[in-house]
Protein backbone atom coordinates (compact mmCIF):
# COMPACT_ATOMS: atom_id res chain seq x y z
CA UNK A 1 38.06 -20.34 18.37
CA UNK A 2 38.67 -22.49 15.76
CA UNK A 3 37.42 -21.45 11.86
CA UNK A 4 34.48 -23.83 11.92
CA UNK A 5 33.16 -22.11 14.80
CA UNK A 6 33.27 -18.91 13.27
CA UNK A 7 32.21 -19.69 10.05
CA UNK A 8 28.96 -21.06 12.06
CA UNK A 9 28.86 -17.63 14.07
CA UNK A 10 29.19 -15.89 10.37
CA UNK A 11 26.45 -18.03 9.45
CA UNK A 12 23.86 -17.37 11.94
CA UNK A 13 24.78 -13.31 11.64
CA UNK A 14 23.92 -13.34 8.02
CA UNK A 15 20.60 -15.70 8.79
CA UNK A 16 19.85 -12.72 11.47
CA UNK A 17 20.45 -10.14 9.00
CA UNK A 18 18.11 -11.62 6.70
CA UNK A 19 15.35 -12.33 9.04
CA UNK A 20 15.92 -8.38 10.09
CA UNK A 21 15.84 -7.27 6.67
CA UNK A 22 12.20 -9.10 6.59
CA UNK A 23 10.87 -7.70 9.11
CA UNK A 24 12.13 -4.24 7.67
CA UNK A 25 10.45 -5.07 4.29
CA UNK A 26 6.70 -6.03 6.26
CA UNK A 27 7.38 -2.41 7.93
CA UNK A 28 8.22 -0.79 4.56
CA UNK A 29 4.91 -2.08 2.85
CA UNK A 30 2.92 -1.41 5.89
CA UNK A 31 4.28 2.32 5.78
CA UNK A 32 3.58 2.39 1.67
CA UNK A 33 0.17 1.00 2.70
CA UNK A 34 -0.72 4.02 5.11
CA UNK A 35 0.67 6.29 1.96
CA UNK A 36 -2.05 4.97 0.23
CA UNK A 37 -4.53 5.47 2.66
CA UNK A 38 -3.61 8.83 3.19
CA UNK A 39 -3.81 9.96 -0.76
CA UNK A 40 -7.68 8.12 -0.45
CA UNK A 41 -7.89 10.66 2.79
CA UNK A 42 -6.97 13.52 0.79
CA UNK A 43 -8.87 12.48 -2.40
CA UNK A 44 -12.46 12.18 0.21
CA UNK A 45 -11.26 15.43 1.84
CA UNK A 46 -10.95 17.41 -1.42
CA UNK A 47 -14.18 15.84 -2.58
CA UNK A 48 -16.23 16.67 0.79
CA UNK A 49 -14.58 20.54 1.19
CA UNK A 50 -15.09 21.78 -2.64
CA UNK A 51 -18.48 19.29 -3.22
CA UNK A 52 -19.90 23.18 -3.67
CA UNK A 53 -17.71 24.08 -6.53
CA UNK A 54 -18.60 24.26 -9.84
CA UNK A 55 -18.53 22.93 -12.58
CA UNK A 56 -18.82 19.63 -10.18
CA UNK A 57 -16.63 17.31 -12.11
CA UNK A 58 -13.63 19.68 -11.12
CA UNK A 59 -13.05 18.28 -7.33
CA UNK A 60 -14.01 15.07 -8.45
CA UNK A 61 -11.36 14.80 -10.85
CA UNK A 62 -9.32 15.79 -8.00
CA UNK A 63 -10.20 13.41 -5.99
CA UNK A 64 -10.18 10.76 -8.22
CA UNK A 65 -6.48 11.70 -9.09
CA UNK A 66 -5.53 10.68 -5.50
CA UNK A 67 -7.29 7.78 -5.55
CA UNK A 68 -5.88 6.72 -8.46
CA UNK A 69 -2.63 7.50 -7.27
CA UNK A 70 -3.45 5.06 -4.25
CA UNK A 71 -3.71 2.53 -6.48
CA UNK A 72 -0.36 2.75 -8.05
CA UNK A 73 1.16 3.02 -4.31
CA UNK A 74 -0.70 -0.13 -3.51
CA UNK A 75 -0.02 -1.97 -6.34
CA UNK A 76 3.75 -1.30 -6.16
CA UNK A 77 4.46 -1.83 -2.96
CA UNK A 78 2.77 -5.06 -3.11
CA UNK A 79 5.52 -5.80 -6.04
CA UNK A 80 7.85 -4.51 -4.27
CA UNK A 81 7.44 -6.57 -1.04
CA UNK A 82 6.71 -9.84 -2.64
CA UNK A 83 9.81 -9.36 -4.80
CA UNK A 84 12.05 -9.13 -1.75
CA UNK A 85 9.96 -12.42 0.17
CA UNK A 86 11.03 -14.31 -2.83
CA UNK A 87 14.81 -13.48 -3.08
CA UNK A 88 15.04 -13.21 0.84
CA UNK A 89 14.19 -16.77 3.15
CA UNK A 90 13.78 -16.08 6.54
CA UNK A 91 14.94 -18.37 9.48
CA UNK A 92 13.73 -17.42 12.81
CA UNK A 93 10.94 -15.22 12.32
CA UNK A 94 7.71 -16.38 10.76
CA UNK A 95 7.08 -13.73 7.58
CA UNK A 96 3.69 -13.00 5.82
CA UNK A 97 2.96 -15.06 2.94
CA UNK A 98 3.09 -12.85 -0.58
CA UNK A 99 -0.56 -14.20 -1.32
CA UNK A 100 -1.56 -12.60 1.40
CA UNK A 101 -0.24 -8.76 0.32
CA UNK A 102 -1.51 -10.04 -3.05
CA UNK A 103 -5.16 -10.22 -1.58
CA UNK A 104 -4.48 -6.77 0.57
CA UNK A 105 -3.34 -4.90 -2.01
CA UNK A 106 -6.06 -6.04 -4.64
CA UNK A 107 -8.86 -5.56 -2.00
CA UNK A 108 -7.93 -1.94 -1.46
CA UNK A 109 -7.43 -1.61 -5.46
CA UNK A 110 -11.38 -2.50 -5.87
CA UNK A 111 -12.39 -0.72 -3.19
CA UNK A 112 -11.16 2.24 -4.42
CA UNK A 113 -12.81 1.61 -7.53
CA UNK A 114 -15.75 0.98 -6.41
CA UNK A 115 -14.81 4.51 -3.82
CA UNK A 116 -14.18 6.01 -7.33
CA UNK A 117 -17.42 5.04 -8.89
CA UNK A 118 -19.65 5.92 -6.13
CA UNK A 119 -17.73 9.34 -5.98
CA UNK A 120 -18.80 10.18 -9.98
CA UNK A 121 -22.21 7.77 -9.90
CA UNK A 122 -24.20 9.08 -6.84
CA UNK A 123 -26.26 12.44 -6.51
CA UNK A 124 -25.25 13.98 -3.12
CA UNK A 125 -27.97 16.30 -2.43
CA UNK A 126 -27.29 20.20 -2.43
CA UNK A 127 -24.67 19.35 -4.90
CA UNK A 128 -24.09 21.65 -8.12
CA UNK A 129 -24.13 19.75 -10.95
CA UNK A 130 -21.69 19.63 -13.36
């Protein structure tokens, strides 16, 4: 095998690694994503087991504290990801665009918002108030 042939071969295994390394990324920021999801799952659980408790602002807070904290897990895995699409070009596999984590992540970011603001804005009946 003669060294232009496996300086080609040399080439195409890095070009693989890199496309692998993609991939890995997209499954990284998916698994951040379901991170964030989860802390808004806690946050609603919280909310919806201790609605009862009083004074009312107490779960609330609560709540909102994982929701916020959502939002920082969004928000930097978004960074995160995008950061590595830009150094990183892949070859054989087609990747996701950043734009488009840029529109998931600030999507969830103002849902939750607007999750937080309904949480602290709306009377649920039978509620103490605080």
């Amino acid at each position: 095998m003669s060294d232009g042939d496996k300086t080609a071969l040399a080439h195409d295994r890095t070009d693989l690694a890199e496309d692998r390394t993609v991939l890995a990324n997209e499954r990284t920021f998916s698994a951040w994503m379901r991170t964030g999801f989860a802390a808004v799952a806690v946050g609603l659980g919280f909310q919806a087991l201790f609605s009862q408790m009083a004074p009312a602002w107490i779960p609330k807070a609560i709540a909102t504290a994982f929701m916020v904290s959502a939002i920082y897990v969004f928000l930097s895995a978004e960074r995160r990801a995008c950061d590595i699409l830009h150094r990183l070009k892949s070859h054989e596999v087609e990747t996701v665009r950043s734009r488009n984590l840029r529109w998931l992540s600030w999507f969830l970011v103002a849902a939750i918002l607007a999750l937080i603001a309904a949480l602290w804005l709306l009377k649920i009946e039978g509620q103490a108030d605080g």
